[in-house]
Protein backbone atom coordinates (compact mmCIF):
# COMPACT_ATOMS: atom_id res chain seq x y z
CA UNK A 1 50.63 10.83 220.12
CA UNK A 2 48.62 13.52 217.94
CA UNK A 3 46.05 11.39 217.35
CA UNK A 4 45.58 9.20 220.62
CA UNK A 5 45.40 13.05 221.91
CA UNK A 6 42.93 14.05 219.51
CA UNK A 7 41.10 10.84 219.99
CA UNK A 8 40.76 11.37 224.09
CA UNK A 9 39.93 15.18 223.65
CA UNK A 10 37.42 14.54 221.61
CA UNK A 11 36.26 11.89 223.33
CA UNK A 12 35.86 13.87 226.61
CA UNK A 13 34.52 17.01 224.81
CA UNK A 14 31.21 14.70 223.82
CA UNK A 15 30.91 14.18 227.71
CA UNK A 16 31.56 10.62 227.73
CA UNK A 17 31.83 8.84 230.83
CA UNK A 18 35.50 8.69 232.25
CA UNK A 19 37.33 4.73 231.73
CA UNK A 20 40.12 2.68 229.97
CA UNK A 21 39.97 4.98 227.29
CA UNK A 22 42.86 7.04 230.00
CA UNK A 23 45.16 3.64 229.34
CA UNK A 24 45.91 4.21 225.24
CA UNK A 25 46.81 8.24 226.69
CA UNK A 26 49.16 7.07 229.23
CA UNK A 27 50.73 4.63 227.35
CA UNK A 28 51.60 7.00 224.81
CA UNK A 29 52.65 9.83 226.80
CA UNK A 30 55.07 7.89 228.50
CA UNK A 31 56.39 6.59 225.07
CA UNK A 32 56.36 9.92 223.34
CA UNK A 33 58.55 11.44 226.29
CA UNK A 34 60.93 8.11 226.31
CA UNK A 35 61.75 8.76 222.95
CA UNK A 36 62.75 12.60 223.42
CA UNK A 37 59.58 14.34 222.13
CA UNK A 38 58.23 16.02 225.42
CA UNK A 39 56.77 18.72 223.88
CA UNK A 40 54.62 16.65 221.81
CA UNK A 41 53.84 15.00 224.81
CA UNK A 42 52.99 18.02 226.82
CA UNK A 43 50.86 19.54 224.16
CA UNK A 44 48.98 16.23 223.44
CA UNK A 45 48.32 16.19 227.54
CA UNK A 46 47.42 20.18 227.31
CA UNK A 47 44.61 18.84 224.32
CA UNK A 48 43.25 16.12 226.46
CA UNK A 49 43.09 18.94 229.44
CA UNK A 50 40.86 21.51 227.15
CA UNK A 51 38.79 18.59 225.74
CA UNK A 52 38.12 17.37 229.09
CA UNK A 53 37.35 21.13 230.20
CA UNK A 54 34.74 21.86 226.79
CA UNK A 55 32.99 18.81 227.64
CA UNK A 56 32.01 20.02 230.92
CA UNK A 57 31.15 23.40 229.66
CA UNK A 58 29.28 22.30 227.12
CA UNK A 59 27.25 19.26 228.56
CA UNK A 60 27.04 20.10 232.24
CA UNK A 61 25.31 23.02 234.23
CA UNK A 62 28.42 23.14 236.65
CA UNK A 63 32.52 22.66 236.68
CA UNK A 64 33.04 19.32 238.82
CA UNK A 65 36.15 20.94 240.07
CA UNK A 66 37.01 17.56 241.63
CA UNK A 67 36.68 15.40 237.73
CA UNK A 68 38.59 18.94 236.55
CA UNK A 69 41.58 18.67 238.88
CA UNK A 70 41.80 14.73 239.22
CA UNK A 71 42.48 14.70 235.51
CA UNK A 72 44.84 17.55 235.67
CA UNK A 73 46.65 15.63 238.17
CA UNK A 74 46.55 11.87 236.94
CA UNK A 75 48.31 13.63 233.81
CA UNK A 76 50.78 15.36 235.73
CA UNK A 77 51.78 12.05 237.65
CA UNK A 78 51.74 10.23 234.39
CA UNK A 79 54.30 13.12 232.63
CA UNK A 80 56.24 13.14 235.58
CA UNK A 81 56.83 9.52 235.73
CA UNK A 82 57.21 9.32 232.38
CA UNK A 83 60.20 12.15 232.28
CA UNK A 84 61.91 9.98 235.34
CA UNK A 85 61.42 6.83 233.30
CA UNK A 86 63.26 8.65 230.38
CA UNK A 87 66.10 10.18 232.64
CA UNK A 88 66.66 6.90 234.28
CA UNK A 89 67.01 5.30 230.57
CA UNK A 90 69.72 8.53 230.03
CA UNK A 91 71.88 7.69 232.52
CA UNK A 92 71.93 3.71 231.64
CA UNK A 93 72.41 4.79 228.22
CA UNK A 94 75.74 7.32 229.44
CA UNK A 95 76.77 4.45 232.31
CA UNK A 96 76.66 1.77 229.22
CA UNK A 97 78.55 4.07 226.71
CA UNK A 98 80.95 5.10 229.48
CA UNK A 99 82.06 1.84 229.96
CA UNK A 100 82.53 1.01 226.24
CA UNK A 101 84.77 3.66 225.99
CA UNK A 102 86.62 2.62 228.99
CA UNK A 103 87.09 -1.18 227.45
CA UNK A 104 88.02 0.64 224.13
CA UNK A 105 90.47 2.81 225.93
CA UNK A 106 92.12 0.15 228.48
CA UNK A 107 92.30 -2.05 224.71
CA UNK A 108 93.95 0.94 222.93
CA UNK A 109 96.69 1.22 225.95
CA UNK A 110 96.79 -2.62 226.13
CA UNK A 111 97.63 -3.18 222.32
CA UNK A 112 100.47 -0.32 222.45
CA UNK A 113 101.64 -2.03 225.60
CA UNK A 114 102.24 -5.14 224.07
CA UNK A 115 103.64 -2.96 220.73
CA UNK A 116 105.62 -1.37 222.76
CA UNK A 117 106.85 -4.79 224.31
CA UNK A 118 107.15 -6.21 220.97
CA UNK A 119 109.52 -3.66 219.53
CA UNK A 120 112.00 -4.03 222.64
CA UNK A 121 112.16 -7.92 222.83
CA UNK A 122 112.71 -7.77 218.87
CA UNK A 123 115.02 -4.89 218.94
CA UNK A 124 117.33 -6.24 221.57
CA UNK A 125 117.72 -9.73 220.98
CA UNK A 126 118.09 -9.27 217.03
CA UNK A 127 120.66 -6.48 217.43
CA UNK A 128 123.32 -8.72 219.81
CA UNK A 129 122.37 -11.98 217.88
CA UNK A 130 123.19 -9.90 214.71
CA UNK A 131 126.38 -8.80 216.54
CA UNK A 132 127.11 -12.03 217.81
CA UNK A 133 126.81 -13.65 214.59
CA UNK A 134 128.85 -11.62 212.53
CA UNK A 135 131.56 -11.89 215.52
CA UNK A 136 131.66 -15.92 215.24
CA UNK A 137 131.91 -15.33 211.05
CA UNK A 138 135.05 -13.42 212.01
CA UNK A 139 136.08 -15.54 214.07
CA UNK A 140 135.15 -18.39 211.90
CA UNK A 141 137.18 -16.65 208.91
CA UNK A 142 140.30 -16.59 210.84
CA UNK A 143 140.08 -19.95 211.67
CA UNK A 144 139.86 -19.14 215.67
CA UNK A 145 137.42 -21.86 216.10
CA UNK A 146 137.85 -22.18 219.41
CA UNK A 147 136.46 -19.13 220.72
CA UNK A 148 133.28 -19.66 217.69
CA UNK A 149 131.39 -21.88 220.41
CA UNK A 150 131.01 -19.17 222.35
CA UNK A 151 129.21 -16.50 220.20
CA UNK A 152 127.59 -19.50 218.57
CA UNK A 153 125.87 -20.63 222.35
CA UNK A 154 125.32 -16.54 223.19
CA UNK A 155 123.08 -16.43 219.75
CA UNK A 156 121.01 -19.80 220.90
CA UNK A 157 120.44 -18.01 224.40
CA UNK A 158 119.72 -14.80 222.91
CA UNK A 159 116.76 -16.94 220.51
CA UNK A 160 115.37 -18.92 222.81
CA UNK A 161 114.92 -16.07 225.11
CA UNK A 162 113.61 -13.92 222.37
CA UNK A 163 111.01 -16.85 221.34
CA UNK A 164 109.98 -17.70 225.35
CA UNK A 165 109.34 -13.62 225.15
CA UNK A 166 107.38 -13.39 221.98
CA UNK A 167 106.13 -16.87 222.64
CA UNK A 168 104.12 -14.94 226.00
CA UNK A 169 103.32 -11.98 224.10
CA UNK A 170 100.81 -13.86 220.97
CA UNK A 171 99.32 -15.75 224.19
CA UNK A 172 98.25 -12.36 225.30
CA UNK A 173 96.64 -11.74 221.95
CA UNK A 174 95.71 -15.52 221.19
CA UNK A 175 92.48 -15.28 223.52
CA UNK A 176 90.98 -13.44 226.10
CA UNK A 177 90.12 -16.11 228.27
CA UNK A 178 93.26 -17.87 228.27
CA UNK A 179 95.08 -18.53 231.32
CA UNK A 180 97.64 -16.01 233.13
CA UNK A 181 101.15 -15.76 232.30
CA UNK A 182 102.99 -17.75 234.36
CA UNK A 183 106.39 -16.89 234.04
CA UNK A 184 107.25 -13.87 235.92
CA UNK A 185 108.08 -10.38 234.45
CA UNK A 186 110.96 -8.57 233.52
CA UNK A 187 112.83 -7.23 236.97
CA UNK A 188 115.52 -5.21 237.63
CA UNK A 189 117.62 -8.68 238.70
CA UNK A 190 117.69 -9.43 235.44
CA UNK A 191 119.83 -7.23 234.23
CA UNK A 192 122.89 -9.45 234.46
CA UNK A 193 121.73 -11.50 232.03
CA UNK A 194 121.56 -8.06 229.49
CA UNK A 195 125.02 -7.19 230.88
CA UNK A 196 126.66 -10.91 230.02
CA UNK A 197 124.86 -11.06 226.73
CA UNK A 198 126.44 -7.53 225.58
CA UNK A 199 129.87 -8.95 226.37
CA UNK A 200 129.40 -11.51 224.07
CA UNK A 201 128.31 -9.48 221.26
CA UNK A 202 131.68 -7.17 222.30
CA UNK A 203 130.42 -4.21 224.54
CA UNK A 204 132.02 -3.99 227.83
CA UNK A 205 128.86 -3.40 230.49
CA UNK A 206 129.31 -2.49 234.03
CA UNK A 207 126.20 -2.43 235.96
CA UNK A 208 126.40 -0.11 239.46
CA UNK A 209 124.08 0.17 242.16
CA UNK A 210 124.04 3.19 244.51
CA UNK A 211 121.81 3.41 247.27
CA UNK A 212 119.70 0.64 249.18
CA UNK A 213 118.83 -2.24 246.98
CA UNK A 214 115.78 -3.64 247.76
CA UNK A 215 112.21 -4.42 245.76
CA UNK A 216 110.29 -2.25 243.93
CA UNK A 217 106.93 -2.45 242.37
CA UNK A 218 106.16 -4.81 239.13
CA UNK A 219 105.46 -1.77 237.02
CA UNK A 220 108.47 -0.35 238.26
CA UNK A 221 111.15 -2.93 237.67
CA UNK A 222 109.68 -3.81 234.42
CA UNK A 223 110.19 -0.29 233.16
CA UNK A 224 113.52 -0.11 234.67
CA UNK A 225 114.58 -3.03 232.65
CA UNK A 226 113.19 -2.09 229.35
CA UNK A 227 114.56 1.40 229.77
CA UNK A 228 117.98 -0.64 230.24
CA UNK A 229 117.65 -3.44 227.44
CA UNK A 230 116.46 -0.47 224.91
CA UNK A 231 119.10 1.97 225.93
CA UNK A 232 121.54 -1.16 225.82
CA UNK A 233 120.49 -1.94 222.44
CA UNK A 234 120.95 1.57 221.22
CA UNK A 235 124.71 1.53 221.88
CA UNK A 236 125.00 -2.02 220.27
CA UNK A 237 123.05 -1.13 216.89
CA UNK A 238 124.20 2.76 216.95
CA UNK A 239 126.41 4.32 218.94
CA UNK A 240 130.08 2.10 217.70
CA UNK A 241 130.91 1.81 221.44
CA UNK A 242 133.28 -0.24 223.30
CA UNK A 243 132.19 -0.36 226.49
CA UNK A 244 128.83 1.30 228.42
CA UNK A 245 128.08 1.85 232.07
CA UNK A 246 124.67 1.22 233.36
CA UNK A 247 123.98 3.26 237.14
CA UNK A 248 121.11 2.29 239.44
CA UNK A 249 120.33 4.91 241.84
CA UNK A 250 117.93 3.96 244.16
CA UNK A 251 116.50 6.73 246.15
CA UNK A 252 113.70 7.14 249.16
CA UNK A 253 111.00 7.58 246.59
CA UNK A 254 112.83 7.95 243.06
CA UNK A 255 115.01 5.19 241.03
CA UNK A 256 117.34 6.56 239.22
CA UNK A 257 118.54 4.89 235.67
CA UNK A 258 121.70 6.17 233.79
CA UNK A 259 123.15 4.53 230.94
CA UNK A 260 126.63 6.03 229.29
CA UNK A 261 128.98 4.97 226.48
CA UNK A 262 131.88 5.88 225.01
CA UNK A 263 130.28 5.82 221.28
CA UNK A 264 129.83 8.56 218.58
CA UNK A 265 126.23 9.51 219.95
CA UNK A 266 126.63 12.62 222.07
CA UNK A 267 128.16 15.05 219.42
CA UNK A 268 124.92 14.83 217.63
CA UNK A 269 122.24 14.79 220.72
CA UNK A 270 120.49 17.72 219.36
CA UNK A 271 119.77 16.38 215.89
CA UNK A 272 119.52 13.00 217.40
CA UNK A 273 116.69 10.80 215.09
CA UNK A 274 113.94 9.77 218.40
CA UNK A 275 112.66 6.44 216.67
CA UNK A 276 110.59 4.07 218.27
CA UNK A 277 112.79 2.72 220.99
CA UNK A 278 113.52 6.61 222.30
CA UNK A 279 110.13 7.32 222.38
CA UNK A 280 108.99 3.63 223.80
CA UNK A 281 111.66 4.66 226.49
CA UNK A 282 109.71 8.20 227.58
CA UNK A 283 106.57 6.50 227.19
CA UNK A 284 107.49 4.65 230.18
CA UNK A 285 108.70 6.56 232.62
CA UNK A 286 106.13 9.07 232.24
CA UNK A 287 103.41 6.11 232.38
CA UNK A 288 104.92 6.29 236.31
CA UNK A 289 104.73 9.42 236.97
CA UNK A 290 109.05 10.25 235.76
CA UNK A 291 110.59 11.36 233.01
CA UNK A 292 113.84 10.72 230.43
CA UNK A 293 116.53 12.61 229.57
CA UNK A 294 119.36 12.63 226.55
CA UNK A 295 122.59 14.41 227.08
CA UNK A 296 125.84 13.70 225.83
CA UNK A 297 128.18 11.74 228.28
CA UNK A 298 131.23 12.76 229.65
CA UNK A 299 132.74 9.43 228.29
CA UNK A 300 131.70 10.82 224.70
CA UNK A 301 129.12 9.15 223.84
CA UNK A 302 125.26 9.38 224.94
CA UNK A 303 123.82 9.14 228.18
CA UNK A 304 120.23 7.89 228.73
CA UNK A 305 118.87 9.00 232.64
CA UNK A 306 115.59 8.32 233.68
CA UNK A 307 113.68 8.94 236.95
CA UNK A 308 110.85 6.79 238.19
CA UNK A 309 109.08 7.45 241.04
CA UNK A 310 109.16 4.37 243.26
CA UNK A 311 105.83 5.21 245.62
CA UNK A 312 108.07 4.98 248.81
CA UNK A 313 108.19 1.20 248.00
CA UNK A 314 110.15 -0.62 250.79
């Protein structure tokens, strides 16, 4: 830019006859201002300005006020397009790094969704098929092989539901461009299935719905459900209970979840260890707008309640 400045002024300062010579300048102040130098660009126009202003001192009788102020405004025009050029170029630039960062973000949240999925299909179906199994060994060691087929079918359900599960899951990661899932998500109807499992593996669940039953959003019932299978699995890998009750509440615009036992959990609440699943829990209510609680139960042990706003869903 110096020296195409330079170049120009001096060129003009010697009188010579206005041309292309204006091209090689405008080219370069429109660069020089793209690339973030404006002042350099504003003091190589200012240099053309004064060259073009000796020359007609020096060489002509008169000003030509008309040659004076149609170079003074070609270069303005030129500047001026050239600082829109480079503002346009700024705002692509943000627009384009915006939306990286979105993609990053919605990536981040996708990868700790599926985590976060991950940890509760593993979690549950491990804890009751551990259960399970060491109930059919007992079983199995006092020769009470009739009631071994039992546990033995709960812990091929239990599999083969945790392997469909997973088996969705590493499709999600395989590939981008793979197909949609096309089984249908987690809902709030399958609960039963949690509640019959946990009887085989030796905890008592009674599942109780207040309020008027009806569908909810996807988001919504798949939370519910998690909240529910983690909770669940709690009691079965902690808690030493017998028996748990699990409380639907739905409300106008709030679903209420409560899970109780009669375990060992709720003398310790305070000092209670929050490990993944108790944080996975919180993570999704508040994801919808609700929240979790831990208390201890009046039955003794620990009782999980979390509120989820439903949107007014009907």
């Amino acid at each position: 830019m110096a020296a195409t400045a330079a170049a120009v002024a001096t060129y003009l300062a010697l009188a010579f006859p206005y041309g292309p010579v204006f091209v090689g300048l405008a080219v370069m102040l429109v660069a020089t201002v793209v690339r973030g130098h404006r002042l350099v660009a504003w003091a190589g126009a200012a240099l053309v300005l004064v060259g073009n202003l000796v020359g007609r001192l020096t060489w002509f009788d008169t000003l030509s006020w008309n040659s004076i102020g149609g170079t003074v405004a070609w270069t303005v025009v030129v500047l001026s397009l050239a600082e829109v050029f480079r503002g346009w170029r700024e705002r692509v630039a943000a627009a384009r790094a915006a939306a990286m960062e979105s993609r990053r973000r919605r990536a981040g949240e996708e990868r700790l969704r599926i985590a976060q999925e991950l940890h509760d299909v593993v979690a549950h179906h491990m804890s009751l098929i551990n259960v399970q199994a060491g109930v059919a060994l007992h079983l199995a060691q006092r020769n009470q092989t009739e009631q071994v087929e039992p546990a033995l079918q709960a812990i091929k359900d239990s599999s083969k539901e945790a392997l469909g599960e997973l088996r969705s899951l590493i499709d999600v990661l395989r590939t981008e461009d793979g197909p949609a899932p096309r089984s249908p998500g987690a809902t709030i109807a399958a609960l039963d299935d949690i509640v019959d499992r946990s009887r085989l593996a030796g905890l008592e669940v009674t599942k109780t719905v207040t309020g008027l039953s009806r569908p909810l959003p996807a988001a919504v019932e798949l939370a519910a459900y998690r909240i529910v299978q983690e909770a669940i699995t709690n009691v079965v890998r902690h808690a030493h209970a017998r028996s748990a009750d699990v409380v639907l509440g739905y409300g106008e615009e709030v679903l209420t979840i409560s899970v109780d036992d009669d375990g060992t959990g709720g003398p310790s609440v305070e000092n209670l260890k929050r490990g993944n699943g108790i944080h996975g829990m919180t993570e999704r209510a508040r994801a919808l707008g609700g929240d979790l609680e831990l208390r201890r139960s009046a039955r003794g042990g620990l009782r999980v309640t979390a509120r989820i706003p439903t949107g007014g869903a009907a």
